[in-house]
N, C-alpha and C. Protein backbone atom coordinates (compact mmCIF):
# COMPACT_ATOMS: atom_id res chain seq x y z
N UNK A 1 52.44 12.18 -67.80
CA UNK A 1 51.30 11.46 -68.30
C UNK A 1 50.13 11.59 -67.34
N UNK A 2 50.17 11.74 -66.13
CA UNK A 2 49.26 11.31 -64.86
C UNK A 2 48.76 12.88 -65.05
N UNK A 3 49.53 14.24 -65.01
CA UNK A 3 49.08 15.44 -65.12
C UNK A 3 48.31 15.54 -66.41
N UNK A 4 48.37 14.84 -67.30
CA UNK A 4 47.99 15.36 -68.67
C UNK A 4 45.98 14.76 -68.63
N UNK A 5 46.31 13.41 -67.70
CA UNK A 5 44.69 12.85 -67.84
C UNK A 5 44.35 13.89 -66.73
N UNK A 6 44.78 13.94 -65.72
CA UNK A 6 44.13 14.90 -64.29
C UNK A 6 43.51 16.24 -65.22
N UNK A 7 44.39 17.14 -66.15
CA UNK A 7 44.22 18.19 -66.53
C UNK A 7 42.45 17.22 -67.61
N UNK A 8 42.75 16.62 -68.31
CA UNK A 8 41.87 16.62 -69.11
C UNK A 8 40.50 15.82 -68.69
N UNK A 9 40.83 15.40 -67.55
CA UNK A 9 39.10 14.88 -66.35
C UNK A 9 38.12 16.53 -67.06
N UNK A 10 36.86 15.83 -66.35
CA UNK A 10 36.20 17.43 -67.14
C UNK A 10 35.54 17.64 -65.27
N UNK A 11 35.48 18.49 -65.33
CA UNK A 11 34.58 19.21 -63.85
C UNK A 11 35.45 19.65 -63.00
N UNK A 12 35.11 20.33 -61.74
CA UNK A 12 35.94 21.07 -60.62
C UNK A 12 36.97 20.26 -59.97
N UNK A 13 37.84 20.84 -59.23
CA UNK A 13 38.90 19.99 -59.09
C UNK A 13 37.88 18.95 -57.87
N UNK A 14 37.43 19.23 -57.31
CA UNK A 14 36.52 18.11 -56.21
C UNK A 14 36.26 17.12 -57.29
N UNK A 15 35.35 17.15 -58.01
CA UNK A 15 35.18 16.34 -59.30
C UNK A 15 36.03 15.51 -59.42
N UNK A 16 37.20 16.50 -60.36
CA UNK A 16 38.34 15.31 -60.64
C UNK A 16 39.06 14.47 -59.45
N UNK A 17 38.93 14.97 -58.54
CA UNK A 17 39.96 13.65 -57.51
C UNK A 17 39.32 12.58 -57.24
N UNK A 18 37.94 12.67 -56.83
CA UNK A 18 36.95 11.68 -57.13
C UNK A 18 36.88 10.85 -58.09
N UNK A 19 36.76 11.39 -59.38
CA UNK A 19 36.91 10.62 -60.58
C UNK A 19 38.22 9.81 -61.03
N UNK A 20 39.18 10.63 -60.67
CA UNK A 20 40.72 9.59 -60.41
C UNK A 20 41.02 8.60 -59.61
N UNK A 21 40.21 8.88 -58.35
CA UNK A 21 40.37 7.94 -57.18
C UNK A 21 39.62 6.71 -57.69
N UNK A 22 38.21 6.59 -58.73
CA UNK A 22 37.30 5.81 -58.70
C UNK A 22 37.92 5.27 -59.97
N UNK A 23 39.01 5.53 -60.76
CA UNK A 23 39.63 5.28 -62.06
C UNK A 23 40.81 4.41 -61.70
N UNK A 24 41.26 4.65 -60.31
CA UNK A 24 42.62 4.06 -59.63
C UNK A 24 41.66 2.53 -59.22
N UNK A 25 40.85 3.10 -58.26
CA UNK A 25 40.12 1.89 -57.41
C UNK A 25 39.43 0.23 -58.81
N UNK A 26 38.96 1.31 -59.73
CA UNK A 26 38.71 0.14 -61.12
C UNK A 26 39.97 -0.67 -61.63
N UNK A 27 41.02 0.27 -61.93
CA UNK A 27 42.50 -0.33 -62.44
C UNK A 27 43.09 -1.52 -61.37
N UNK A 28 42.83 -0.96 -60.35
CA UNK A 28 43.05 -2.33 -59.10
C UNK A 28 42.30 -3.14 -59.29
N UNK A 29 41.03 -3.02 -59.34
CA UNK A 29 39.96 -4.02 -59.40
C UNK A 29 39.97 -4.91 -60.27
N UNK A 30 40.57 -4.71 -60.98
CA UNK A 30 40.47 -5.69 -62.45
C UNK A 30 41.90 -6.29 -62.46
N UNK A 31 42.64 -5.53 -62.27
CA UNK A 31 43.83 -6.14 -61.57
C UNK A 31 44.05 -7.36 -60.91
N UNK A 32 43.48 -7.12 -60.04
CA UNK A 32 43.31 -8.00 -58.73
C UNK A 32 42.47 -9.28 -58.47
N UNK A 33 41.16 -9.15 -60.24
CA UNK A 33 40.31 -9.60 -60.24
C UNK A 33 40.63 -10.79 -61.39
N UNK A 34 41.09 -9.96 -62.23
CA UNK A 34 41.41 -10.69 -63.77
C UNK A 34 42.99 -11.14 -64.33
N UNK A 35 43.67 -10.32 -63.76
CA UNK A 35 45.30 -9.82 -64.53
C UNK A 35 45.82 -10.97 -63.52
N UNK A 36 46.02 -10.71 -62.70
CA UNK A 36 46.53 -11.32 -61.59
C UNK A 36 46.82 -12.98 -61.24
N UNK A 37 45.37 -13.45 -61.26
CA UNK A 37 46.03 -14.33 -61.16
C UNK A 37 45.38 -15.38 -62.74
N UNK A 38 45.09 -15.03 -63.32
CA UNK A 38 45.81 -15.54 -65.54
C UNK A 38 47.21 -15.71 -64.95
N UNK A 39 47.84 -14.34 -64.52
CA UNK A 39 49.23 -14.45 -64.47
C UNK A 39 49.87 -15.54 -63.89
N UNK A 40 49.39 -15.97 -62.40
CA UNK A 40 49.62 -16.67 -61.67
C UNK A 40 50.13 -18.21 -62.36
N UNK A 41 49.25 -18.00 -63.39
CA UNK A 41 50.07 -19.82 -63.63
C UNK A 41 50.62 -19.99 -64.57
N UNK A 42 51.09 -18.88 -64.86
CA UNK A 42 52.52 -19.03 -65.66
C UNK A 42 53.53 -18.63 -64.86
N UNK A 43 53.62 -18.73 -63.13
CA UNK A 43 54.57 -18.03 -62.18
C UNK A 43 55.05 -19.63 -61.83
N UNK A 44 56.32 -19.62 -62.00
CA UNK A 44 57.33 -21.20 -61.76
C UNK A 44 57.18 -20.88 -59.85
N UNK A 45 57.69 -19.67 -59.52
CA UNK A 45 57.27 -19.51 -57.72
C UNK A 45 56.38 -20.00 -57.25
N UNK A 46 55.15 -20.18 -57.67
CA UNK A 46 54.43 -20.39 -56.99
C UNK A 46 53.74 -22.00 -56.64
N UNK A 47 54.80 -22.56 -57.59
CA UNK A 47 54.78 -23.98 -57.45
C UNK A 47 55.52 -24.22 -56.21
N UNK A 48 54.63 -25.59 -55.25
CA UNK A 48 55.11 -26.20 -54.19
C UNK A 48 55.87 -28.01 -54.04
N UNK A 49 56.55 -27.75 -53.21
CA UNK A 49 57.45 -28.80 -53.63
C UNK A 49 57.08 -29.23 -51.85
N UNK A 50 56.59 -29.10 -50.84
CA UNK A 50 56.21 -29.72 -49.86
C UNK A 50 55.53 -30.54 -49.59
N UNK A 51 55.74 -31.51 -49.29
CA UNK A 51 54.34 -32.80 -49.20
C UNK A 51 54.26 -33.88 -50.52
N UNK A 52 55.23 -33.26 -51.30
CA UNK A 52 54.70 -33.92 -52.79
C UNK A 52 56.00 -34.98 -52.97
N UNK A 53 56.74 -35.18 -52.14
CA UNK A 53 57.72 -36.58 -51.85
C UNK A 53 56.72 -37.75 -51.41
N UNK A 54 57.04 -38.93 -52.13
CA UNK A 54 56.70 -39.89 -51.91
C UNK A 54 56.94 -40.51 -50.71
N UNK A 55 56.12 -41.45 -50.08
CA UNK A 55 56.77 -42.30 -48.50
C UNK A 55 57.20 -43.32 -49.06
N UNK A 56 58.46 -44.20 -49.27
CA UNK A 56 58.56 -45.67 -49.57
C UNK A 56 57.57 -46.45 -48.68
């Protein structure tokens, strides 16, 4: 799959690694930006159970 978009980028191979690298760096970005943490709070892990005991 990864050879089939590389082959079909359009311009010299300098071109295309550039253009993949800046296609990788977006897919993270949005990732990291948007996906991530939506996800986060539907994650049962990441709930904390420290501090949240009562003192009599």
């Amino acid at each position: 799959m990864y050879g089939w978009i590389f082959r079909n980028l359009p311009g010299p191979l300098w071109f295309r690694i550039i253009t993949a690298a800046l296609f990788i760096a977006a897919a993270v970005l949005v990732l990291m930006n948007f996906v991530f943490p939506w996800l986060s709070q539907f994650n049962p892990l990441t709930d904390s159970t420290i501090g949240s005991a009562t003192q009599p």
